[in-house]
Protein backbone atom coordinates (compact mmCIF):
# COMPACT_ATOMS: atom_id res chain seq x y z
CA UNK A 1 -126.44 5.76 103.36
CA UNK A 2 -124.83 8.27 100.84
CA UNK A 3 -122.45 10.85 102.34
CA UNK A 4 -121.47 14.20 101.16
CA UNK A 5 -117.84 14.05 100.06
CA UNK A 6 -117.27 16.95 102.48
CA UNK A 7 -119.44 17.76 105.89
CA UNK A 8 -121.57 20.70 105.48
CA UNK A 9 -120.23 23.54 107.43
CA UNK A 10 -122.79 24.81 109.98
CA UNK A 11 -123.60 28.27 108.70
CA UNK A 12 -124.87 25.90 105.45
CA UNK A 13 -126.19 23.42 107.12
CA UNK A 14 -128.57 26.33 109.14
CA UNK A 15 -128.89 28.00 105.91
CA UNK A 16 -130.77 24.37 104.68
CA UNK A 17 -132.30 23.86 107.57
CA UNK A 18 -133.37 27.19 108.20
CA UNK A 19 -131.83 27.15 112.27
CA UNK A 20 -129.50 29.27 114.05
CA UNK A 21 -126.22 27.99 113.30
CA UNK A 22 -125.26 27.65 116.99
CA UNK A 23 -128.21 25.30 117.27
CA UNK A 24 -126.60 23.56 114.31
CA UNK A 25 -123.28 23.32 115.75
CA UNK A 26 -124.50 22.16 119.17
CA UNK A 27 -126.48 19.36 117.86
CA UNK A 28 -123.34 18.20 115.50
CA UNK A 29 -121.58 17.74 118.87
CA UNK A 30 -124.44 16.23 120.43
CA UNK A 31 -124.45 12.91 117.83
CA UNK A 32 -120.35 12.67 117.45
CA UNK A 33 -119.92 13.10 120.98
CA UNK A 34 -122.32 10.38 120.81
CA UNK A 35 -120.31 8.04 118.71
CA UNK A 36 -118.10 5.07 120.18
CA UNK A 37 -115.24 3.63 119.96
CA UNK A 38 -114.92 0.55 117.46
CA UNK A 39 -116.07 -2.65 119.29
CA UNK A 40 -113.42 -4.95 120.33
CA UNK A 41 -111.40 -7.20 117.92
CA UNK A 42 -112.91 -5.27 115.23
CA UNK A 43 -109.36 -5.00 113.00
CA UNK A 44 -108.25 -8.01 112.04
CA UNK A 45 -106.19 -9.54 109.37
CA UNK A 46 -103.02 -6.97 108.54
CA UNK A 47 -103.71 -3.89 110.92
CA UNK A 48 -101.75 -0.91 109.80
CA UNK A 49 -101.06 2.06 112.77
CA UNK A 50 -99.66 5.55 113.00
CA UNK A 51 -99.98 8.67 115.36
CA UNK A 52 -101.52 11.93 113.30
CA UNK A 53 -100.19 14.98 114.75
CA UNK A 54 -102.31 18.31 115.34
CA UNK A 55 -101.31 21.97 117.20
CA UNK A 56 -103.16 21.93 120.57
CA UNK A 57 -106.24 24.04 120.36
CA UNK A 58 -108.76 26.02 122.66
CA UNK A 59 -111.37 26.94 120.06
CA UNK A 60 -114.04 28.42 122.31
CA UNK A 61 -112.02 28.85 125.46
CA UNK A 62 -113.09 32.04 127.34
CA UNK A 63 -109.67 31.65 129.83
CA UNK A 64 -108.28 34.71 127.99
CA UNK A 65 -111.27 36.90 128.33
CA UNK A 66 -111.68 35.77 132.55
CA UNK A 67 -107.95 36.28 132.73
CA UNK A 68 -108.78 40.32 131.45
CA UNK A 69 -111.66 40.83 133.53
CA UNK A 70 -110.46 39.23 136.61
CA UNK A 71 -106.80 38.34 136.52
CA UNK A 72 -106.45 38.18 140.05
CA UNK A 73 -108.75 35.10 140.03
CA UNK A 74 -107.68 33.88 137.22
CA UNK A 75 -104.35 33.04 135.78
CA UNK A 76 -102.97 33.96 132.81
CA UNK A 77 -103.15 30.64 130.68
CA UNK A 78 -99.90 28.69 129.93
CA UNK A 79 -99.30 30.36 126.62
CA UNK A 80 -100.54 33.41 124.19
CA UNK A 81 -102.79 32.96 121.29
CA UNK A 82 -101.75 31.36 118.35
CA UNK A 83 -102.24 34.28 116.68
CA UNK A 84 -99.64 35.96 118.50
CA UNK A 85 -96.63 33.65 117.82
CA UNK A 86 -95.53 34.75 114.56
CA UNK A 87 -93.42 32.54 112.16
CA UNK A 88 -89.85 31.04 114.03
CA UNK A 89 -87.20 33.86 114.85
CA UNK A 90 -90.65 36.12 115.11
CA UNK A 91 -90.57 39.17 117.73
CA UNK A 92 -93.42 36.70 119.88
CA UNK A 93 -90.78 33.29 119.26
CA UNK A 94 -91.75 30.13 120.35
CA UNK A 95 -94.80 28.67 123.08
CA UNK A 96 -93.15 27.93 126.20
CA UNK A 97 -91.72 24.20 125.77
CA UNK A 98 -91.09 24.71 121.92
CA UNK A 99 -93.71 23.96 119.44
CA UNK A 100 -93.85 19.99 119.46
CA UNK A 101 -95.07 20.16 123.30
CA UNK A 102 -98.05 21.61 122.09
CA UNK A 103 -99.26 19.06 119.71
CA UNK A 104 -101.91 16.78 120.63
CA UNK A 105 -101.78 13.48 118.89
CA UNK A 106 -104.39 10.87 117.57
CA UNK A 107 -103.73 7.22 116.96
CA UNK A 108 -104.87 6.07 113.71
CA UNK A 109 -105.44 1.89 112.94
CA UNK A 110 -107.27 0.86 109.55
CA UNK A 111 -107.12 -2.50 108.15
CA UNK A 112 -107.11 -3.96 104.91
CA UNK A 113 -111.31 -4.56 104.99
CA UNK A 114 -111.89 -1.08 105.41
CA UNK A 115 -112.59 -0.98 109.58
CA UNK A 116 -111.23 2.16 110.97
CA UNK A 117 -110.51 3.71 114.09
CA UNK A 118 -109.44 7.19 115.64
CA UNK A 119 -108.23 7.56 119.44
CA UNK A 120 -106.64 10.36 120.99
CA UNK A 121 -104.02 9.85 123.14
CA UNK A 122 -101.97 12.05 125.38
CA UNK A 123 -98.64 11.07 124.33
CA UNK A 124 -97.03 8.30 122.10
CA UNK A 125 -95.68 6.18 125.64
CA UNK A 126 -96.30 3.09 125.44
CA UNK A 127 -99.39 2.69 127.83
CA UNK A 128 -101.35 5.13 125.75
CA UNK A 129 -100.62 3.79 122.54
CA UNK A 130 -101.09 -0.11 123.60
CA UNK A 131 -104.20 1.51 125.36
CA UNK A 132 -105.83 2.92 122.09
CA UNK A 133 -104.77 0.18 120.16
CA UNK A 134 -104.54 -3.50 121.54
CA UNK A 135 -108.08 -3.54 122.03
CA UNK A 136 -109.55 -2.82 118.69
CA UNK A 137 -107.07 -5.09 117.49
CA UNK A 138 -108.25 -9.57 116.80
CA UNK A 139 -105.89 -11.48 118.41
CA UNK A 140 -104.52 -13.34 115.45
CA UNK A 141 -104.09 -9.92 113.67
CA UNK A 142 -100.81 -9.04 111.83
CA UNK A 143 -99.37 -5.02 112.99
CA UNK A 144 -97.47 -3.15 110.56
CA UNK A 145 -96.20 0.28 111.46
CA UNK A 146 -93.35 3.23 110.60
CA UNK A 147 -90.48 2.62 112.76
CA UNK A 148 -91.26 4.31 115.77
CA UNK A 149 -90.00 1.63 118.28
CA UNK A 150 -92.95 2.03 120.91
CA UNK A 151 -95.04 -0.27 118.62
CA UNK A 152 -92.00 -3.04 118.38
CA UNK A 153 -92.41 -3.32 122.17
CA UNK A 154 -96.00 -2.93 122.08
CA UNK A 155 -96.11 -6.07 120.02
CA UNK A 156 -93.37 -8.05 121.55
CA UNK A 157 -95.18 -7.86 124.82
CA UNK A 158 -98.72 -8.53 123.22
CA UNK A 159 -97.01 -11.14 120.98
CA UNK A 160 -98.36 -9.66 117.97
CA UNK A 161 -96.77 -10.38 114.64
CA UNK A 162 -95.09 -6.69 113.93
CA UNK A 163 -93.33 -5.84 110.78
CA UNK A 164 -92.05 -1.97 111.12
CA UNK A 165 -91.36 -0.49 107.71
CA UNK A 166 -88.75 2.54 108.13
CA UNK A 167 -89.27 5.36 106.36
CA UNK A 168 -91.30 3.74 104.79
CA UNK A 169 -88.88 0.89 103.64
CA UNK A 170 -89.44 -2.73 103.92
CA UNK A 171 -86.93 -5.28 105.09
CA UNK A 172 -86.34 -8.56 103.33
CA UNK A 173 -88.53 -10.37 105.59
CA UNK A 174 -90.97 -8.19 105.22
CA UNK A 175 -93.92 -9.60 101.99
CA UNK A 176 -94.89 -6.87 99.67
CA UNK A 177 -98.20 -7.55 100.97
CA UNK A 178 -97.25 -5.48 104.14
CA UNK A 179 -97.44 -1.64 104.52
CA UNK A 180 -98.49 1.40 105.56
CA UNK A 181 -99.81 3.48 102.48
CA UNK A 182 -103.33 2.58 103.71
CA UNK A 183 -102.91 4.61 107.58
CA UNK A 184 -101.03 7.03 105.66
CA UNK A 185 -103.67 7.69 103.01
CA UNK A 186 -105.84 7.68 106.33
CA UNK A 187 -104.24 10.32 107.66
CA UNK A 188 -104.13 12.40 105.28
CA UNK A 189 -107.97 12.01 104.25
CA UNK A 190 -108.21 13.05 108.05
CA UNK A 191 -106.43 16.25 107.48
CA UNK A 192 -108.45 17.03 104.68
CA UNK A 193 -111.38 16.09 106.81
CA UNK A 194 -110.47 18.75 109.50
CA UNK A 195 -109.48 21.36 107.42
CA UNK A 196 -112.23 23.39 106.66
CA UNK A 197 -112.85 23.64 110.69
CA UNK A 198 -109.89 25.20 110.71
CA UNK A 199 -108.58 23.14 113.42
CA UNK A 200 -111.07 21.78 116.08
CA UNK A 201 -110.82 22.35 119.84
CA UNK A 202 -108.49 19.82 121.27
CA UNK A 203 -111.14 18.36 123.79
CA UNK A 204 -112.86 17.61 120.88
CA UNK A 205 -110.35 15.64 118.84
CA UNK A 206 -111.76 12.36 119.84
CA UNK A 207 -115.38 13.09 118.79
CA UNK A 208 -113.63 14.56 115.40
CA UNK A 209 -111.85 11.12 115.14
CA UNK A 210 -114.95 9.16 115.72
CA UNK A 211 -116.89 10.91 113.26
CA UNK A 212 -114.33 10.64 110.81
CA UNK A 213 -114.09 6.97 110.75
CA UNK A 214 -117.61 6.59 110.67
CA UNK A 215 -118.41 8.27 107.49
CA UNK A 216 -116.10 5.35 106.51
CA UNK A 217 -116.82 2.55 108.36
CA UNK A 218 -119.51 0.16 106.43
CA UNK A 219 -120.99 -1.33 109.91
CA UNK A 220 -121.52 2.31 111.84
CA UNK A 221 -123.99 5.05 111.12
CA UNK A 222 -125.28 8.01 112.48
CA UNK A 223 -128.16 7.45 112.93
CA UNK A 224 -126.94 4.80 115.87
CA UNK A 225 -125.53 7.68 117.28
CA UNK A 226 -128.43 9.56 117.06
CA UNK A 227 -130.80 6.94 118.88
CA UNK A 228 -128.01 6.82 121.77
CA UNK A 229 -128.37 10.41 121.72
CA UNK A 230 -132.24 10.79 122.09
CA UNK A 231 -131.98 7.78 124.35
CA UNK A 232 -130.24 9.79 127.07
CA UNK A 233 -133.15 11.59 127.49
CA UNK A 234 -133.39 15.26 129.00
CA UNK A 235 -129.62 15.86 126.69
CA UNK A 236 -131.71 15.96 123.58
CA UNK A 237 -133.79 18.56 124.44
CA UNK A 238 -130.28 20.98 125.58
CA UNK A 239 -128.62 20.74 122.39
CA UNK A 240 -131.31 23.04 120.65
């Protein structure tokens, strides 16, 4: 399967197809939100991990507009638009919390045969990373990571071979062989990736993370998303 070096946004993609973009949009979220998770024991060998960070989004959210037509049933939501909060020391200042409360994070694991998988998880604890991670991960695999020491106890209890690399620096146990340029190279491919959706909604961040490591995972395609799709039935014929 060849694959575009970029997704086609949706206003081209109708443009090609000749379909109302919304009909375009609805059946991109049909076949990601279709996609699993990587099987189990799928990264093996050295297995390289980090969290990607990204501001919490409500692309599509109609809370605001409810809130102005009807605020006495509903609330005001916990914070303005984004668009309101000017830069730090602005006349709006900062989201209630300060900014890093409202990122949502997504765990990142590649290894060195080119198997790849995205998770979002609520926080960076330790049951939500081990959650995300551990099982993805073949038993006799090797972890490296940044320094963050959630993963050191992640792998102590797992008893995982762990080498953490801070800042990016290896120790003298540590063989050259043993890094983390490939989840960081990830990561940033998956910013790129994003991008040019100019941030997606943040209940979508999973699908997003899916799709992306499927466009470069040599074992998944989307077309096995697709038949799960048009297997549910009565779904496929909603998304148009």
């Amino acid at each position: 399967m060849i694959e575009a070096p970029q997704p086609m946004s949706c206003r081209r993609g109708a443009e090609v197809l000749g379909a109302s973009r919304h009909s375009i949009w609805r059946w991109r979220m049909a076949i990601i939100g279709a996609l699993t998770t990587e099987p189990d024991d799928s990264l093996a060998g050295i297995v390289e991990a980090d969290e990607a960070h990204q501001r919490e989004s409500r692309k599509g959210s109609r809370e605001w507009v409810r809130h102005q037509r009807d605020p006495a049933n509903h609330p005001a939501p916990p914070r303005l638009r984004w668009r309101a909060y000017r830069r730090r020391g602005g006349s709006a200042g900062v989201p209630p919390g300060g900014w890093r409360s409202w990122e949502k994070k997504i765990l990142a694991a590649t290894d060195r045969a080119g198997h790849r998988a995205f998770e979002a998880i609520a926080d960076a604890g330790r049951a939500a990373i081990s959650g995300a991670l551990l099982p993805v991960m073949a038993p006799d695999a090797v972890l490296c990571t940044d320094g963050f020491v959630t993963y050191e106890r992640i792998a102590k209890d797992a008893h995982i071979p762990h080498f953490a690399l801070n800042a990016g620096l290896r120790t003298k146990r540590t063989p050259r062989s043993h890094h983390i340029n490939t989840v960081n190279a990830l990561i940033s491919r998956f910013r790129a990736f994003t991008q040019p959706f100019c941030g997606p909604a943040s209940k979508n961040l999973a699908a997003y993370g899916r799709w992306h490591a499927a466009r470069n995972n040599a074992v998944r395609s989307y077309l096995h998303a697709l038949r799960l799709m048009l297997a549910s039935g009565p779904r496929a014929n909603t998304v148009c």
